[in-house]
Protein backbone atom coordinates (compact mmCIF):
# COMPACT_ATOMS: atom_id res chain seq x y z
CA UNK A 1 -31.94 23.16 -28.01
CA UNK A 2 -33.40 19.56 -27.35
CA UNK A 3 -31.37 16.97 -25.52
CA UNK A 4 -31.82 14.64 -28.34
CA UNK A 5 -30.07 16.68 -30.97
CA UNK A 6 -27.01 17.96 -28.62
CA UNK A 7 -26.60 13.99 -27.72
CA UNK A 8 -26.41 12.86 -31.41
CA UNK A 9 -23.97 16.12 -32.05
CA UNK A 10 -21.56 15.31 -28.70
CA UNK A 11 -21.16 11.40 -28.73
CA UNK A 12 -19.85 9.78 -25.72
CA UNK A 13 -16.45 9.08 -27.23
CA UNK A 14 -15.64 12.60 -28.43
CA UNK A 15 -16.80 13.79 -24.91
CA UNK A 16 -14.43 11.69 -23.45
CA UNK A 17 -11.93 12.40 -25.67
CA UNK A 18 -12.10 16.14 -24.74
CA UNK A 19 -12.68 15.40 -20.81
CA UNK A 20 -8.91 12.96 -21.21
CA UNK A 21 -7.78 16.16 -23.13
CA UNK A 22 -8.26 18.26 -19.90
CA UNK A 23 -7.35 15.72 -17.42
CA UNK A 24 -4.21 15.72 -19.41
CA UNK A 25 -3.54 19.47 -19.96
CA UNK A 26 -4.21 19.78 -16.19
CA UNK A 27 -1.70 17.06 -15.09
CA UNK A 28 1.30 19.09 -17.38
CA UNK A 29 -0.03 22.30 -18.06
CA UNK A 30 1.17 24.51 -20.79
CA UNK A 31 0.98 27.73 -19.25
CA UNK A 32 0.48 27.04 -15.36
CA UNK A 33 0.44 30.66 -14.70
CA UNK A 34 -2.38 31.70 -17.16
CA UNK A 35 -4.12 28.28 -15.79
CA UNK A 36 -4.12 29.51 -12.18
CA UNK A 37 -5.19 33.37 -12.97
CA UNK A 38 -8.00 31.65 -14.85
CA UNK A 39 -9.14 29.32 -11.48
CA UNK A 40 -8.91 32.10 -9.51
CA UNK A 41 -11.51 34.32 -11.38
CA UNK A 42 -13.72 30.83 -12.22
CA UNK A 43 -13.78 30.42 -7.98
CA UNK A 44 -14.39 33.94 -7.94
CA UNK A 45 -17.46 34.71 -10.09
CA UNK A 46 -18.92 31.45 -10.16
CA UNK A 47 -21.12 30.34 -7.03
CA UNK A 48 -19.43 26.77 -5.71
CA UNK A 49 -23.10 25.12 -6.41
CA UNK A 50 -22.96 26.27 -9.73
CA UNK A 51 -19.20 25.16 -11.08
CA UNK A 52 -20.03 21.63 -12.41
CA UNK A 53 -22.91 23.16 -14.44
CA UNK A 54 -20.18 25.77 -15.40
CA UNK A 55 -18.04 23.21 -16.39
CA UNK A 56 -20.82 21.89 -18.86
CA UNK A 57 -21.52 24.80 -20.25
CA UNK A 58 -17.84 25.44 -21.11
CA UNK A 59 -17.78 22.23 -23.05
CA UNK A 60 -20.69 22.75 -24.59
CA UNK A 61 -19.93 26.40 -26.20
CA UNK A 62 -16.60 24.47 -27.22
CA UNK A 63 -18.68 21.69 -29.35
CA UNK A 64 -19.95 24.52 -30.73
CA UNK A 65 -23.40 23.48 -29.49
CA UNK A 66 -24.13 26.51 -27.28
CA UNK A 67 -23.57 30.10 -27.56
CA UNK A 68 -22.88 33.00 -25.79
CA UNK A 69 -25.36 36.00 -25.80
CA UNK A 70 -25.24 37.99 -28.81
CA UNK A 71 -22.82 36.25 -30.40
CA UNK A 72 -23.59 33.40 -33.44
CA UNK A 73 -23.15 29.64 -32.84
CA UNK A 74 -19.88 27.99 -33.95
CA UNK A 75 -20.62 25.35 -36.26
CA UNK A 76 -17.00 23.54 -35.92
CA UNK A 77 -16.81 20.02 -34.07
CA UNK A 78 -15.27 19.39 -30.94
CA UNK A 79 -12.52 17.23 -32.78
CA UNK A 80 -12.15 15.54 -35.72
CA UNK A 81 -12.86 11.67 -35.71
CA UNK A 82 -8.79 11.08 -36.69
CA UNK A 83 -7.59 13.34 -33.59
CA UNK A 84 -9.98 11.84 -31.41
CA UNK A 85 -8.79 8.09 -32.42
CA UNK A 86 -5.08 9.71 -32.23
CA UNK A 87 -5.70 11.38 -28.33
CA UNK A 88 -7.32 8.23 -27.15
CA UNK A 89 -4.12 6.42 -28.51
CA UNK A 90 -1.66 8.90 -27.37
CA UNK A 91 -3.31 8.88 -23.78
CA UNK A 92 -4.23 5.23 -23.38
CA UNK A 93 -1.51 4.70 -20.78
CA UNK A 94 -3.01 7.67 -19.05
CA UNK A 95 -5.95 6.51 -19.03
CA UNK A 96 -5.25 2.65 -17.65
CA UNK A 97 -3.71 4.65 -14.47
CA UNK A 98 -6.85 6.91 -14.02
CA UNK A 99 -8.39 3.75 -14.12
CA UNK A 100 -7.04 1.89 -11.69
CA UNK A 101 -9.01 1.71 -8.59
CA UNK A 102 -8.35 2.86 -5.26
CA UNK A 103 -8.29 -0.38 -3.92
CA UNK A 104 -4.82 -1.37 -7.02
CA UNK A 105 -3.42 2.02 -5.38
CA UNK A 106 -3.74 1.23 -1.56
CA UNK A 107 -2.71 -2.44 -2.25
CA UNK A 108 0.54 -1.48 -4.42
CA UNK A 109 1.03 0.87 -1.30
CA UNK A 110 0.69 -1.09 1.58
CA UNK A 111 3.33 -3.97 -0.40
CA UNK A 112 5.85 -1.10 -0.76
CA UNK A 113 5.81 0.02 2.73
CA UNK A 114 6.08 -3.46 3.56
CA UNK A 115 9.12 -4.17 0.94
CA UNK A 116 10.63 -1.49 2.98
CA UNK A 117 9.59 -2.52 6.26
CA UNK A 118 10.99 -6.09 5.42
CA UNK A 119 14.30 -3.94 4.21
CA UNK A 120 14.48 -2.16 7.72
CA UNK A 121 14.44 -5.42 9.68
CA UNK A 122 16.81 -6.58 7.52
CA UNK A 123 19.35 -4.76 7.90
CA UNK A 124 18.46 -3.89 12.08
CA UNK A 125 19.16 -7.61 12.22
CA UNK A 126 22.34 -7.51 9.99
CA UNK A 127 23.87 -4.83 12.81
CA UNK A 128 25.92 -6.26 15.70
CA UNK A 129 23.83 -6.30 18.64
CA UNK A 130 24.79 -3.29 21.21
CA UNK A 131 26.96 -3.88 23.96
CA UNK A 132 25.02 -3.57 27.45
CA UNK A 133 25.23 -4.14 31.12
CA UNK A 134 23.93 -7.39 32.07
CA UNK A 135 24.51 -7.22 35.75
CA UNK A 136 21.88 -5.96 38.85
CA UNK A 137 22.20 -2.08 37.54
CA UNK A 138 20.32 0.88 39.26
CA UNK A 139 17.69 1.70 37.29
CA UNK A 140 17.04 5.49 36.81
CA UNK A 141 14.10 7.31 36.00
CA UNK A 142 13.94 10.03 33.36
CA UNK A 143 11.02 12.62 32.75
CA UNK A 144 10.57 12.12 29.20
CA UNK A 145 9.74 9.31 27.01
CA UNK A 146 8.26 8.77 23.45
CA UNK A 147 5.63 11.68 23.04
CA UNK A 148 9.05 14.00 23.56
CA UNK A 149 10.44 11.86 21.45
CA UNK A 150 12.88 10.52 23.65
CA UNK A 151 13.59 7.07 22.29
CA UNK A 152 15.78 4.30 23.49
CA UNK A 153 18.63 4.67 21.05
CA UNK A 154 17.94 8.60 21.53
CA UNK A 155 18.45 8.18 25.74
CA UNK A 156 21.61 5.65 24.81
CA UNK A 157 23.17 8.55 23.01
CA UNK A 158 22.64 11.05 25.47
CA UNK A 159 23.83 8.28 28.34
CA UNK A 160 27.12 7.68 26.51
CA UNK A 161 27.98 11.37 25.10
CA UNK A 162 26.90 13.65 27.40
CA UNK A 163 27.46 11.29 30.76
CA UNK A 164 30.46 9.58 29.13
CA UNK A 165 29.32 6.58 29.81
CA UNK A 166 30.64 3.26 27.62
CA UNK A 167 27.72 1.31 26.12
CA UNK A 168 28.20 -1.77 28.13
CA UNK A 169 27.29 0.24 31.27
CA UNK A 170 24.16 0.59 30.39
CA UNK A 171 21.78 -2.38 30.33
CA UNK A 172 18.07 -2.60 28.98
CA UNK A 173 16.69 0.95 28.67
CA UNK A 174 12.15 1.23 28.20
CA UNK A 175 10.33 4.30 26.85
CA UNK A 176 6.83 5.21 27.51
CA UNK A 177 4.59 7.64 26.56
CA UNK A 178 5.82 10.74 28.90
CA UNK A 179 8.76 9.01 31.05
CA UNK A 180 12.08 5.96 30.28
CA UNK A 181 14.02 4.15 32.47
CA UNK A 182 17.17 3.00 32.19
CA UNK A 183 19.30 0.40 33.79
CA UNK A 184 22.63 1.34 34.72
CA UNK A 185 25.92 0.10 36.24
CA UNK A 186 25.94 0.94 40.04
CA UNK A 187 29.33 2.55 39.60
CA UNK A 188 28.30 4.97 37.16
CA UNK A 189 24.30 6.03 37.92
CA UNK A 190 25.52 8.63 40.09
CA UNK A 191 27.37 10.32 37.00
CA UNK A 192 24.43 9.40 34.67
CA UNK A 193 22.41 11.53 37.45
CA UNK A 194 25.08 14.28 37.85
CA UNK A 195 25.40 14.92 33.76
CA UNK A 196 21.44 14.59 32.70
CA UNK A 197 19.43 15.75 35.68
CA UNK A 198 18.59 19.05 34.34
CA UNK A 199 19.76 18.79 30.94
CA UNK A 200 17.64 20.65 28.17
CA UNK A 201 16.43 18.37 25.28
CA UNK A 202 14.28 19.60 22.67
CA UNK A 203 13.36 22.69 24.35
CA UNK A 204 12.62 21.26 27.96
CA UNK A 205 14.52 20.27 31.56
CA UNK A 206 14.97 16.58 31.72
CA UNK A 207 14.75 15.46 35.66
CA UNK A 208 16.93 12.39 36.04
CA UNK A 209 17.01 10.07 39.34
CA UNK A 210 16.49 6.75 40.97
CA UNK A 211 13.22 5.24 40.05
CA UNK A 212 11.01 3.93 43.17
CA UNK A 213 9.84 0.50 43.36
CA UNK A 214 6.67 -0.74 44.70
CA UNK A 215 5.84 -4.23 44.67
CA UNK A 216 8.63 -5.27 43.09
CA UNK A 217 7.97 -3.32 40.51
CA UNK A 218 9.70 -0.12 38.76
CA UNK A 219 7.27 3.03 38.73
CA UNK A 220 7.28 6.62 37.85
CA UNK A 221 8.77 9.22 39.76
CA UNK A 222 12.16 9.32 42.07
């Protein structure tokens, strides 16, 4: 059948009346099961290079302008002119989504992770600040840090309930990637030692100690 005559017979606006039709069935299907069953023979029998052209086909034996071997054209329209003008209507809201572009979506994402960002600090800041040690403490290494997922409030927890120590006995506590250390109060780093070195977190031994310094500064190991 010539291009020319399947254009006139398949205008624009009905095809895109019956592509929104699908878009919309597809987003709330009617019978999800039967819809499913359906993909799963279309990915079976039809080569992946061939599915858009599948797709065409499909619409075009439902316009009635194709036909399947051996069997007699359908001469019924796609849809009438009054349901088209009512689907475009009824899915107009749809539609303004689909057609928002990326660039709307990642913008209207990045302000609410932001919104909640700014919510976060918000209320960190509202929080009474956490009693510490602000004396010379002993600072102690520990064998895990932030790819263990070890974390500063985590390694204040397991200071105060498993070594019993009060949170103003500990003073400024760093995590790195695969080690923390922690400043303590003299009197109580031998206890932090005693209660941690050895203790299992998330599967693995945590090794607990004094951390060396070199040059005045605090480095890895004990």
């Amino acid at each position: 059948m010539p291009s020319e005559n399947i254009a006139n017979r398949l205008p624009s606006d009905a095809l895109e009346a019956f592509l929104d039709g699908i878009l919309a069935e597809l987003r709330d299907p009617t019978d999800p099961v039967a819809l499913n069953e359906i993909r799963s023979a279309f990915r079976k029998r039809v080569p992946f290079n061939l599915r858009s052209y599948a797709a065409a086909a499909l619409i075009l034996r439902a316009a009635g302008l194709s036909r399947a071997s051996g069997r007699p054209m359908v001469k019924e329209p796609l849809v009438s002119p009054k349901a088209q003008q009512k689907g475009l209507k009824d899915r107009e809201p749809s539609m303004r989504a689909a057609r928002q572009s990326p660039k709307d979506a990642r913008t209207k994402s990045e302000e609410k992770a932001s919104e909640t960002s700014r919510a976060n600090e918000a209320e960190r800041k509202s929080q009474p600040p956490r009693p510490r040690y602000i004396g010379e403490g002993v600072t102690l290494f520990f064998s895990m840090g932030k790819r263990q997922r070890l974390y500063p409030r985590i390694l204040i927890d397991l200071v105060i309930d498993i070594a019993g120590l009060a949170p103003e006995s500990i003073g400024e506590v760093r995590a790195f990637d695969n080690y923390s250390f922690a400043d303590i109060d003299p009197q109580w780093s031998a206890a932090v030692i005693s209660a941690l070195d050895g203790y299992e977190f998330r599967g693995r031994k945590l090794s607990v100690g004094p951390a060396k310094k070199r040059d005045g500064q605090t480095v890895e190991g004990f």
